[in-house]
N, C-alpha and C. Protein backbone atom coordinates (compact mmCIF):
# COMPACT_ATOMS: atom_id res chain seq x y z
N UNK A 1 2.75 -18.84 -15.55
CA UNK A 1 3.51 -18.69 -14.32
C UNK A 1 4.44 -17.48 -14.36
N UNK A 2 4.71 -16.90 -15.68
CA UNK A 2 5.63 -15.74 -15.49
C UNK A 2 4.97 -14.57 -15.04
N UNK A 3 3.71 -14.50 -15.52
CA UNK A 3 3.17 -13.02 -15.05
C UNK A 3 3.75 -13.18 -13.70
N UNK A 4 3.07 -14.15 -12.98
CA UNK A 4 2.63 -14.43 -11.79
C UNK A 4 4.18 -14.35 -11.32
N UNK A 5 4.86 -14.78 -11.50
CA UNK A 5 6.14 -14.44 -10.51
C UNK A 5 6.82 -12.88 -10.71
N UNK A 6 6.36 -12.25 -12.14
CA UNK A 6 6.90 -10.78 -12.11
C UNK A 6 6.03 -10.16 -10.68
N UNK A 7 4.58 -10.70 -11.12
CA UNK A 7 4.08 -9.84 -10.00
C UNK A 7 4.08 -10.45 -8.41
N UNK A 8 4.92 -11.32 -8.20
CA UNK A 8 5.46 -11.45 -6.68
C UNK A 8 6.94 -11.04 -6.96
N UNK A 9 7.31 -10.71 -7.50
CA UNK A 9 8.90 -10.04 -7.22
C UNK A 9 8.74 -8.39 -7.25
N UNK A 10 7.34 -7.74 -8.08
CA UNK A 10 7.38 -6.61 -7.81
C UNK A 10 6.37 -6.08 -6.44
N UNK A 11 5.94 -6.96 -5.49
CA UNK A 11 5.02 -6.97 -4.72
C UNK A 11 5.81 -6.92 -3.64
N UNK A 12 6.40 -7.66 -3.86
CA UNK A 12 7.58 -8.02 -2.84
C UNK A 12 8.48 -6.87 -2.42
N UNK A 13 8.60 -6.04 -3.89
CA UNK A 13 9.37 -4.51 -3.77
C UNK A 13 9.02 -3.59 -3.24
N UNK A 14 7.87 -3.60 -3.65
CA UNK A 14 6.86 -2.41 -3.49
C UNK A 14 6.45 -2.54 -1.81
N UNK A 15 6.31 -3.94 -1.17
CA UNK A 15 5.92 -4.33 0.35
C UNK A 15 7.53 -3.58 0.82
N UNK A 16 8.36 -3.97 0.28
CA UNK A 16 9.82 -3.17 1.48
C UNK A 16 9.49 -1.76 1.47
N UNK A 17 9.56 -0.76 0.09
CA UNK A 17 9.79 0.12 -0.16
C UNK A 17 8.21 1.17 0.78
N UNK A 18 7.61 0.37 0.78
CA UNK A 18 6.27 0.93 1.64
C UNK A 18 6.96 0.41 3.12
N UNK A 19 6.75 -0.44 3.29
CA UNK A 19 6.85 -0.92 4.98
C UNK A 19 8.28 -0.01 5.42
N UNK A 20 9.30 -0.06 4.97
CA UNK A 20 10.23 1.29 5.35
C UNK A 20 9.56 2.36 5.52
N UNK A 21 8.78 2.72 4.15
CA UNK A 21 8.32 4.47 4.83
C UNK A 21 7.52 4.48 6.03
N UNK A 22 6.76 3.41 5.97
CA UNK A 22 5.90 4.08 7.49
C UNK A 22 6.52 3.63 8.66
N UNK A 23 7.41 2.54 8.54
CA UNK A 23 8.53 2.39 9.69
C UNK A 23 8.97 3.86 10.16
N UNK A 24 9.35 4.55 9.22
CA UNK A 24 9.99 5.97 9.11
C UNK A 24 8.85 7.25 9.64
N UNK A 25 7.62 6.63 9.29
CA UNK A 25 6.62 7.71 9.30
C UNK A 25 6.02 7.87 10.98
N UNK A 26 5.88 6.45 11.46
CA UNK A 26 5.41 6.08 12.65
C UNK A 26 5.84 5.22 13.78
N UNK A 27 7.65 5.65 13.46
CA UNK A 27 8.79 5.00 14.60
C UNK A 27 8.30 5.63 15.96
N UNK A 28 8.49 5.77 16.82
CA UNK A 28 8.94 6.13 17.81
C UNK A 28 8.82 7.51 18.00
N UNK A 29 10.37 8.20 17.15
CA UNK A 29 10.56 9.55 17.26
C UNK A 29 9.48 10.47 16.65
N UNK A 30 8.92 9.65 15.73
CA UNK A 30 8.24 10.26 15.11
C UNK A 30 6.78 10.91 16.16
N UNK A 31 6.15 9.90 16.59
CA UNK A 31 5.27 10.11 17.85
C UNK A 31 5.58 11.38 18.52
N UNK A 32 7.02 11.05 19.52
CA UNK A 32 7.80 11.91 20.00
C UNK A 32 7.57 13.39 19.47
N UNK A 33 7.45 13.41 18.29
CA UNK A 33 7.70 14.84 17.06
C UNK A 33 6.55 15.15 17.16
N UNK A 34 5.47 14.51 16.36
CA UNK A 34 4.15 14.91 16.22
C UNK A 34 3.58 15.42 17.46
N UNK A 35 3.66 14.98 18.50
CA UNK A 35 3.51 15.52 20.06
C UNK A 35 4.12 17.14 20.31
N UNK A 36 5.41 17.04 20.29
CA UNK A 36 6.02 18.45 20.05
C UNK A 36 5.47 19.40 19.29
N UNK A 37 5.34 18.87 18.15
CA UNK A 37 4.32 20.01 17.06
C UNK A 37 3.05 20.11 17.60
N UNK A 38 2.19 19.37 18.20
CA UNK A 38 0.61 19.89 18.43
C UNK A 38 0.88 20.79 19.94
N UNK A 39 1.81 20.47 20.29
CA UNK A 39 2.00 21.19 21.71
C UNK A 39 2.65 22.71 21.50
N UNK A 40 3.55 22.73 20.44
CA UNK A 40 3.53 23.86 19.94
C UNK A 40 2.35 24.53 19.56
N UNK A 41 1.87 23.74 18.34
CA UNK A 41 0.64 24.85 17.93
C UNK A 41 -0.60 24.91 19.06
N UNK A 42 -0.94 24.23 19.98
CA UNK A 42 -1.50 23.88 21.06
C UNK A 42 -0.94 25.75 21.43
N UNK A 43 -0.07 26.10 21.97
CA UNK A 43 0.75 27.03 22.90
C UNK A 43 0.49 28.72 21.89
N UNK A 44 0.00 28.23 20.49
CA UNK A 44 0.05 29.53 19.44
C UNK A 44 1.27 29.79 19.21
N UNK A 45 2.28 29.27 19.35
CA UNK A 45 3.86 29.16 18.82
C UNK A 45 4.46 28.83 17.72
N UNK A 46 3.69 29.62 16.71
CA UNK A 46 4.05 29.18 15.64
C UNK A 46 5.48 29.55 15.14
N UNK A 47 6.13 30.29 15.48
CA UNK A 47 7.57 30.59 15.22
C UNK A 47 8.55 28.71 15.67
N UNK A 48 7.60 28.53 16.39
CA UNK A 48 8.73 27.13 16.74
C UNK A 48 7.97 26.23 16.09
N UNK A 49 6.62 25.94 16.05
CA UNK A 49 6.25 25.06 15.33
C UNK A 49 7.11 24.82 13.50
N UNK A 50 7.21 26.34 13.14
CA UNK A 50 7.89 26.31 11.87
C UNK A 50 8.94 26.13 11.90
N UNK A 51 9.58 26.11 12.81
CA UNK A 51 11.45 25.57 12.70
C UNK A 51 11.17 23.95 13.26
N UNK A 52 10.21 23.70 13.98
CA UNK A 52 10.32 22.15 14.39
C UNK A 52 9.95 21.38 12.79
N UNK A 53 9.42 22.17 11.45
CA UNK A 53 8.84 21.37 10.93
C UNK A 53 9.88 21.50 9.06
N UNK A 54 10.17 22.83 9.40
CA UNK A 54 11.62 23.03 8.01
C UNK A 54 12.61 21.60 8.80
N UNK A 55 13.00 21.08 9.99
CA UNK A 55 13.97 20.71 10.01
C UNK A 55 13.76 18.56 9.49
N UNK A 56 12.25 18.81 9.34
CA UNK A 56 11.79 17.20 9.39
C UNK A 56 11.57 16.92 7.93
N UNK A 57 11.63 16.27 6.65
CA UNK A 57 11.30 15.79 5.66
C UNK A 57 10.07 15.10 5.32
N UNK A 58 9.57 14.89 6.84
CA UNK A 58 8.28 13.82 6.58
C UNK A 58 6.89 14.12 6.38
N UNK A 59 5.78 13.66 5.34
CA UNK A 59 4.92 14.06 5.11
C UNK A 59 3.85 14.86 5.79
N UNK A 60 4.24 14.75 7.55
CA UNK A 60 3.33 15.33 8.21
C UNK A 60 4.24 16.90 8.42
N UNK A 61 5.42 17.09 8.45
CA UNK A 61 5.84 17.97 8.56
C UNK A 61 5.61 18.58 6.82
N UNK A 62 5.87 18.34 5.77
CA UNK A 62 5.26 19.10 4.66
C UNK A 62 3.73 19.76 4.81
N UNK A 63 3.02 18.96 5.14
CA UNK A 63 1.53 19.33 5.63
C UNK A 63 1.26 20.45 6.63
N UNK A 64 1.91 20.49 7.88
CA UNK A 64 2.07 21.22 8.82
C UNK A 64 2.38 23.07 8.11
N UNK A 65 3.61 22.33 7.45
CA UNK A 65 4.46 23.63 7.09
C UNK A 65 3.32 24.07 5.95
N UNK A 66 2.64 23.17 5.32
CA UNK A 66 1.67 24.17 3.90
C UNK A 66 0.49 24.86 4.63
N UNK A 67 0.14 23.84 5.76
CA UNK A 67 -1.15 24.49 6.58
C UNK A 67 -0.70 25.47 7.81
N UNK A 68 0.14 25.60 7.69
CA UNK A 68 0.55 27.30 8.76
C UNK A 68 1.11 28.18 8.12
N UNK A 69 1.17 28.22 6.84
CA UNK A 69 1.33 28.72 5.76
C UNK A 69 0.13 29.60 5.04
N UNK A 70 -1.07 28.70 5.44
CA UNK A 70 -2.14 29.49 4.98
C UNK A 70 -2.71 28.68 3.79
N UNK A 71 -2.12 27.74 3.05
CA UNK A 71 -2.80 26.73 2.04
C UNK A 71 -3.76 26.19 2.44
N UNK A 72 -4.90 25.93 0.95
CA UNK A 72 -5.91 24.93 1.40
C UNK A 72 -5.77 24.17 2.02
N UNK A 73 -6.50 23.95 2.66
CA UNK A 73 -6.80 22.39 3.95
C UNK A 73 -7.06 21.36 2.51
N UNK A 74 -7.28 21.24 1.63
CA UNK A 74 -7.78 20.03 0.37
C UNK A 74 -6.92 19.51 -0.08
N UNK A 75 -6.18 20.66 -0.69
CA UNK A 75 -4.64 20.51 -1.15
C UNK A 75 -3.97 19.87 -0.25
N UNK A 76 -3.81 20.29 0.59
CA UNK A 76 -2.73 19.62 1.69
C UNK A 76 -3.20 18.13 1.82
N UNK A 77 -4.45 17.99 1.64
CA UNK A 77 -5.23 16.69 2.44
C UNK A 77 -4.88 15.80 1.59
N UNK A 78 -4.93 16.53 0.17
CA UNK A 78 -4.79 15.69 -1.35
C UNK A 78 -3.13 15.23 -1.54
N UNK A 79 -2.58 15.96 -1.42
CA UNK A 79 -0.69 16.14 -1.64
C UNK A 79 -0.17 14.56 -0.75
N UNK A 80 -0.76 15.15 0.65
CA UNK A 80 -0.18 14.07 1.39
C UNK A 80 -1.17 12.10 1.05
N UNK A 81 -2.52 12.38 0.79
CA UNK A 81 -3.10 10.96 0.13
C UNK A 81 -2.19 10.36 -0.58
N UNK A 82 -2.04 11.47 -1.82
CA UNK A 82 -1.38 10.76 -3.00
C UNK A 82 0.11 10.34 -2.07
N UNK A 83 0.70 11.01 -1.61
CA UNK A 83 2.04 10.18 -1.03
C UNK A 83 1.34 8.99 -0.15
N UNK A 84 0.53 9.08 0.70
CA UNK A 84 0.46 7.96 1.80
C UNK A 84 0.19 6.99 0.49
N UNK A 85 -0.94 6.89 -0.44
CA UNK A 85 -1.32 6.07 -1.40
C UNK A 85 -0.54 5.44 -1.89
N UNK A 86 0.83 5.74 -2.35
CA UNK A 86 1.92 5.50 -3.37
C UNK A 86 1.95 4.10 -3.43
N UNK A 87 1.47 3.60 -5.03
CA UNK A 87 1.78 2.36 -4.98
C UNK A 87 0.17 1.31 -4.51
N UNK A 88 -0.54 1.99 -4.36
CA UNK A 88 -1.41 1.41 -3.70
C UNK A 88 -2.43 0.53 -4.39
N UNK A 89 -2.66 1.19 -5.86
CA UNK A 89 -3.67 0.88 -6.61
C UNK A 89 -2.47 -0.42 -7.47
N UNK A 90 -1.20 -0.59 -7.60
CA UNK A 90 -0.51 -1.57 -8.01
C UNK A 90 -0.63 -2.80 -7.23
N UNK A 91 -0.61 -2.71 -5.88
CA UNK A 91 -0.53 -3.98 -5.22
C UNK A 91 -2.44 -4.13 -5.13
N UNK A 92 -3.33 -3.30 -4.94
CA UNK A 92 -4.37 -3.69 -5.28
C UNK A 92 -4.42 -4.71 -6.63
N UNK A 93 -4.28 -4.25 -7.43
CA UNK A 93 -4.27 -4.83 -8.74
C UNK A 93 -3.60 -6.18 -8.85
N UNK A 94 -2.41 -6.29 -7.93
CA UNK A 94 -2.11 -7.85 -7.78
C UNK A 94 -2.48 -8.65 -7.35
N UNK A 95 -3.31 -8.33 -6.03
CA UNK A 95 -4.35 -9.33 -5.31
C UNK A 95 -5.33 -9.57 -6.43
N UNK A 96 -6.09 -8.55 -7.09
CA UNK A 96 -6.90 -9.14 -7.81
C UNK A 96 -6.57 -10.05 -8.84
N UNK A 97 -5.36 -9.52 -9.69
CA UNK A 97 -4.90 -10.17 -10.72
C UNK A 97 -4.16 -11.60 -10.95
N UNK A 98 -3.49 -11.47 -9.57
CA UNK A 98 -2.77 -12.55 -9.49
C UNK A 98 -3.44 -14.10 -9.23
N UNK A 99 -4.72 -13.80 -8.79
CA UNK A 99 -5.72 -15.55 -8.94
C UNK A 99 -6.71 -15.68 -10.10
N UNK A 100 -6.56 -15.00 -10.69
CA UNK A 100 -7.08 -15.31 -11.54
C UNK A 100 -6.26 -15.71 -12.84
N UNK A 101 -5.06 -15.22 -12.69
CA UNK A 101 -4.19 -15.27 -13.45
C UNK A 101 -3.57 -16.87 -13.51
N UNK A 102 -3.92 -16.91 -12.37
CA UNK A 102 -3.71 -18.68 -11.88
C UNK A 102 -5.07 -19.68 -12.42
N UNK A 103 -6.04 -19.21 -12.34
CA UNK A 103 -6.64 -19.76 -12.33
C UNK A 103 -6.73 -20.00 -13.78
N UNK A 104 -6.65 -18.93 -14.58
CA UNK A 104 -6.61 -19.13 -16.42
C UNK A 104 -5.92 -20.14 -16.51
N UNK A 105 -4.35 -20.15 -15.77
CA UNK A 105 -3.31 -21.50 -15.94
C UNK A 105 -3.97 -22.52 -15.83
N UNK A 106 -4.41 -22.20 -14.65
CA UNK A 106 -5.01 -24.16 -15.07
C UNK A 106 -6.40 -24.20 -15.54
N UNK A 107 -7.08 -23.60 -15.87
CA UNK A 107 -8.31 -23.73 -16.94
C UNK A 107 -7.44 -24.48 -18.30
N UNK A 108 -6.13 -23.64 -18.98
CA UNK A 108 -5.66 -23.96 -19.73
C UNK A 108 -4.90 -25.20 -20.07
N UNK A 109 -4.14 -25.15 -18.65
CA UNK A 109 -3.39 -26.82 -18.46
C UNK A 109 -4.43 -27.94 -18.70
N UNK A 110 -5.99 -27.47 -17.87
CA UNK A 110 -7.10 -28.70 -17.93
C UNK A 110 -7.25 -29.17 -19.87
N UNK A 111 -7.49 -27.71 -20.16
CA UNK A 111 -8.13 -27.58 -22.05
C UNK A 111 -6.66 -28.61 -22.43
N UNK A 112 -5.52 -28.78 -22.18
CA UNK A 112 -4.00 -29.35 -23.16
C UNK A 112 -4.52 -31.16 -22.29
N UNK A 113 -4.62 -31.10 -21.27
CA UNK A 113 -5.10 -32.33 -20.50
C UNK A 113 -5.93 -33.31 -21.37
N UNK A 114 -7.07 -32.34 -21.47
CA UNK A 114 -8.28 -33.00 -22.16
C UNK A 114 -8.16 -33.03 -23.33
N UNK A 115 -7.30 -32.36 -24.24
CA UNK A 115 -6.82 -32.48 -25.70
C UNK A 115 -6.04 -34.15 -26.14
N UNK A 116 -5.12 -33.99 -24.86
CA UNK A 116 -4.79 -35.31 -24.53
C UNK A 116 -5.25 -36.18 -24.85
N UNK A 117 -6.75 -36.65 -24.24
CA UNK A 117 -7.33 -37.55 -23.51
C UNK A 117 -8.39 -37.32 -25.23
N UNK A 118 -8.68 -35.97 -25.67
CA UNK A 118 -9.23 -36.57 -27.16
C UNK A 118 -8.77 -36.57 -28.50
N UNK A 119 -7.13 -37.15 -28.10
CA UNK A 119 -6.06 -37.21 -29.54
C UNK A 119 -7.04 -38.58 -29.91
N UNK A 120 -6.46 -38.57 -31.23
CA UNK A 120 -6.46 -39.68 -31.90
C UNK A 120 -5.75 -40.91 -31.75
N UNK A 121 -4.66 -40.66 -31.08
CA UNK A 121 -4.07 -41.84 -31.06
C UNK A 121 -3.99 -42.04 -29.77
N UNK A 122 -5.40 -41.87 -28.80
CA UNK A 122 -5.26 -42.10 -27.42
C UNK A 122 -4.83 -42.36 -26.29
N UNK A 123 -4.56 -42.09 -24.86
CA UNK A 123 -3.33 -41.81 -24.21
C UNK A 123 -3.22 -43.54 -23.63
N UNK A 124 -2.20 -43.54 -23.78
CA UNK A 124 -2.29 -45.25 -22.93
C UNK A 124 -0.96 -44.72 -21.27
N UNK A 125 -0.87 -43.45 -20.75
CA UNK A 125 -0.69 -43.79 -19.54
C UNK A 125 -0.81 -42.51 -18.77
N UNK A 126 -2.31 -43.02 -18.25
CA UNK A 126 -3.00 -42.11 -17.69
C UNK A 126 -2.07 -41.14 -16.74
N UNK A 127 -0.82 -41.10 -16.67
CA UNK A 127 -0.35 -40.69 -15.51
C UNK A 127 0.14 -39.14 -16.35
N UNK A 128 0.43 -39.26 -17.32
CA UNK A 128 0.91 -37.76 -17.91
C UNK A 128 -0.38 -36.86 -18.37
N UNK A 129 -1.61 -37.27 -18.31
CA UNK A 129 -2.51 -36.81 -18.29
C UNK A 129 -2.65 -36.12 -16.53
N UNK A 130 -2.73 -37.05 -15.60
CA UNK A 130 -2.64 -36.46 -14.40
C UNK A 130 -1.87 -35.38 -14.14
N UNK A 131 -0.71 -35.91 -14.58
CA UNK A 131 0.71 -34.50 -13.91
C UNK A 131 0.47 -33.52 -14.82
N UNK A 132 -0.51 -33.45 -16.13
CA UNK A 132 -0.86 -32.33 -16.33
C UNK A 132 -1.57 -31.41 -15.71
N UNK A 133 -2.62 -31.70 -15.18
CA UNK A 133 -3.50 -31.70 -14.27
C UNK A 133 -3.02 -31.17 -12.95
N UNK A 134 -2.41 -31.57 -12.40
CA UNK A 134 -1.38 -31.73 -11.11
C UNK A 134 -0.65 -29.81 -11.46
N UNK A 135 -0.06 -30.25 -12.40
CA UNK A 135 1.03 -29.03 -13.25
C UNK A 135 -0.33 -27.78 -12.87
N UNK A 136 -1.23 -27.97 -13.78
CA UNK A 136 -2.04 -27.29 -14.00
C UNK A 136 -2.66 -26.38 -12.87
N UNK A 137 -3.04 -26.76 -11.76
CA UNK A 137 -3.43 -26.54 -10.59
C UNK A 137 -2.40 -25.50 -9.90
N UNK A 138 -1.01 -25.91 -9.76
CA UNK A 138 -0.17 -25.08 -9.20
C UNK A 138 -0.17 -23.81 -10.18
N UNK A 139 -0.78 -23.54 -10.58
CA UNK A 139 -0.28 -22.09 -11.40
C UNK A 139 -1.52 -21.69 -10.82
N UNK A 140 -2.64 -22.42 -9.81
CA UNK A 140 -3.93 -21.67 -8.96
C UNK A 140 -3.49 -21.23 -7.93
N UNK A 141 -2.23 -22.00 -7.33
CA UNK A 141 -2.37 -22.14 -5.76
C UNK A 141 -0.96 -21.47 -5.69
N UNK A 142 -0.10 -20.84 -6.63
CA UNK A 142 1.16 -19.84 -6.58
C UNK A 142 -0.17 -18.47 -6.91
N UNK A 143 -1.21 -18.62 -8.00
CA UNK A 143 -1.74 -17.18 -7.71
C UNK A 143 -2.14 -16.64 -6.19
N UNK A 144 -2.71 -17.67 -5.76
CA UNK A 144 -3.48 -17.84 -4.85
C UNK A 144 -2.12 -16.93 -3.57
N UNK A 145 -1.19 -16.98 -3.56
CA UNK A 145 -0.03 -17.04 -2.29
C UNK A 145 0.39 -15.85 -2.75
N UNK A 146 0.71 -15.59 -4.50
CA UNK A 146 1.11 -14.30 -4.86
C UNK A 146 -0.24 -13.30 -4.10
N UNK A 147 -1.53 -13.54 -4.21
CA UNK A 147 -2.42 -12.81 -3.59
C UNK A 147 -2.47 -12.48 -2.02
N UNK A 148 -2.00 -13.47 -1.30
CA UNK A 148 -1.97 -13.50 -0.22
C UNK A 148 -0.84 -12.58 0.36
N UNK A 149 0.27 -13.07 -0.35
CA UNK A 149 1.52 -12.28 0.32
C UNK A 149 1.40 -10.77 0.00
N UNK A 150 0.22 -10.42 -1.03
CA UNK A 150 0.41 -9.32 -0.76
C UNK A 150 -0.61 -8.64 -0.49
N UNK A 151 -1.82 -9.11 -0.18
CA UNK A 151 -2.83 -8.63 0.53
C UNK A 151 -2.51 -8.09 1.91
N UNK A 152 -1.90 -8.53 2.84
CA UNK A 152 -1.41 -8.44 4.27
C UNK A 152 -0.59 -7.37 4.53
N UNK A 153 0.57 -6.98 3.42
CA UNK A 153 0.88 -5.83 3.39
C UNK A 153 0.08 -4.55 2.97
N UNK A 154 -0.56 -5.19 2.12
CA UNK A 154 -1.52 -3.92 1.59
C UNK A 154 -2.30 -3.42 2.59
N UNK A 155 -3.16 -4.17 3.64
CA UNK A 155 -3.91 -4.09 4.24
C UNK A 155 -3.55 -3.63 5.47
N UNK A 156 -1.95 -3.83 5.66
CA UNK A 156 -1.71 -2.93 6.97
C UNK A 156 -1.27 -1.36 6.38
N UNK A 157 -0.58 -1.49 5.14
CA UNK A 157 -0.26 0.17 4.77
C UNK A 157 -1.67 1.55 4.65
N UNK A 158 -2.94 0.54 4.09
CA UNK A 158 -4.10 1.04 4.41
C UNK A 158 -4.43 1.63 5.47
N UNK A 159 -3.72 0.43 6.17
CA UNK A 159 -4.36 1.12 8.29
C UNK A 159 -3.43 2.22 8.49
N UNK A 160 -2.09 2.35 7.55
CA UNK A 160 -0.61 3.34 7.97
C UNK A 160 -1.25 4.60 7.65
N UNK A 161 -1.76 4.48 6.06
CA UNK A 161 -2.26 5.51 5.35
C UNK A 161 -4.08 6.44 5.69
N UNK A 162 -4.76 5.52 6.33
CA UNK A 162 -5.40 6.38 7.54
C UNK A 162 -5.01 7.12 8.51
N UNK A 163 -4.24 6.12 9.07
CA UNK A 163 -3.86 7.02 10.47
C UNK A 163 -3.08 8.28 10.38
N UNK A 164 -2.25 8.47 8.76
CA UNK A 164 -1.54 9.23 8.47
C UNK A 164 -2.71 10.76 8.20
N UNK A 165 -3.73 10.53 7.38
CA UNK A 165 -4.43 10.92 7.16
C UNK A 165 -5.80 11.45 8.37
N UNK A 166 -5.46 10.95 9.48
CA UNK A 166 -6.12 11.23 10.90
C UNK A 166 -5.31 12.35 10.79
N UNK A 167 -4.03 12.14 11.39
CA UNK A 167 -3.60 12.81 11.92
C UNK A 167 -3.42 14.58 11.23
N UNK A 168 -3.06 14.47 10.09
CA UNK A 168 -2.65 15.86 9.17
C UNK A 168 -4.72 16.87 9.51
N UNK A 169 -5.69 15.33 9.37
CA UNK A 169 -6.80 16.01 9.46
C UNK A 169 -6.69 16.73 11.15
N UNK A 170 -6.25 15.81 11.98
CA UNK A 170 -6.15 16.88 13.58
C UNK A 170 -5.32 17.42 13.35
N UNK A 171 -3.85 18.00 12.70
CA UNK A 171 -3.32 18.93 12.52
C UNK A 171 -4.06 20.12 12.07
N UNK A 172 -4.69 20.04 11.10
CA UNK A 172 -5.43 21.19 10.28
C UNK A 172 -6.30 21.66 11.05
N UNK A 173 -6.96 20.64 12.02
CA UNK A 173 -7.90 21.18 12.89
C UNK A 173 -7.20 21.99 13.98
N UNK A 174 -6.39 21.63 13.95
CA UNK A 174 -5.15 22.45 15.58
C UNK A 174 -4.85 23.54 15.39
N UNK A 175 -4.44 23.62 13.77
CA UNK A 175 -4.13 24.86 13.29
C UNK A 175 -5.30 25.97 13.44
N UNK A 176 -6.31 25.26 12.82
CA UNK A 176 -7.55 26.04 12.42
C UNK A 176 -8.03 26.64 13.97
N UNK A 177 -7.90 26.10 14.72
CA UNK A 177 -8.17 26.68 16.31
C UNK A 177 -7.38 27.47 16.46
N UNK A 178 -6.02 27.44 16.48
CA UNK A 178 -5.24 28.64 16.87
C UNK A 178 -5.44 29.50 16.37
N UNK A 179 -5.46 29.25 15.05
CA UNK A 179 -5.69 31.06 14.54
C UNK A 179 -7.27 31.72 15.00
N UNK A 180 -8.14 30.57 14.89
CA UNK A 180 -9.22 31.32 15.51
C UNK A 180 -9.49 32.16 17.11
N UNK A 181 -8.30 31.17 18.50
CA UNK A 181 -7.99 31.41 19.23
C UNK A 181 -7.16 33.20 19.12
N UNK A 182 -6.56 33.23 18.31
CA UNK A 182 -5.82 33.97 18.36
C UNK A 182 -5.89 35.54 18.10
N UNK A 183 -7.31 35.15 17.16
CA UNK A 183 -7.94 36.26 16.13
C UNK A 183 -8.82 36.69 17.61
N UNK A 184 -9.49 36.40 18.41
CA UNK A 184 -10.28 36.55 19.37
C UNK A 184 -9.87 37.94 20.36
């Protein structure tokens, strides 16, 4: 049961510390912003597109600013994954880890159960054999919830970390038009 509760207290961390950033990434203003920037580079304005994007911290504005810059489109594509990713392959690893991790528990609780049941000096009340049993099981059904609680987050930061990744890809493409527009 200890793995299993480290890894719902660090799941649990890792779900705030993600669900803030894309709160941050895909509020409102942010929309608002990203709109402004394609309408800039939309216009071939890159003098404002680059002051709309020194003044923002957020991954799509790092991207923006490397790809009107003239950096690989890969690099950029890669830089910003690994940030949208952050953390990703950890809470993967807890969904998987965490039921099975349960499930060893009570494989094991069953093996001390049945040790029980073939002592030598045989059990005369069947009931502490049960609540072993009983015991045993809940270390399936806490993996089972540690998996759950954090599957749901995982699975929406996935949908965060696409769309994040849409978008930098239609940035690059916006870019890549203007200058071709421009070269014309």
């Amino acid at each position: 049961m200890w793995p299993l509760l480290i890894m719902s207290v660090i799941s649990v961390g890792i779900s705030i510390e993600r669900g803030v950033y894309w709160v941050r990434m895909h509020g409102g203003r942010r929309r608002r912003w990203l709109r402004g920037l394609f309408d800039r580079i939309a216009e071939g304005d890159v003098p404002a597109a680059k002051a709309l994007v020194t003044r923002d911290g957020s991954v799509y504005a790092r991207a923006a600013e490397a790809l009107l810059a003239s950096r690989d489109v890969g690099s950029v594509f890669e830089e910003a994954r690994h940030e949208c990713e952050r953390f990703g392959a950890t809470l993967s690893t807890i969904i998987t880890a965490a039921p099975l991790l349960g499930i060893l528990g009570t494989i094991l609780g069953i093996i001390e159960s049945f040790d029980l049941l073939g002592s030598e000096n045989g059990v005369t009340d069947i009931s502490a054999v049960a609540g072993g049993i009983a015991q045993a099981l809940i270390t399936t059904a806490f993996g089972l919830i540690v998996a759950l609680v954090t599957l749901f987050p995982y699975m929406g930061f996935r949908s965060h970390t696409t769309r994040c990744l849409s978008t930098i890809d239609a940035l690059a493409s916006s870019i890549q038009s203007m200058r071709l527009t421009k070269a014309k």
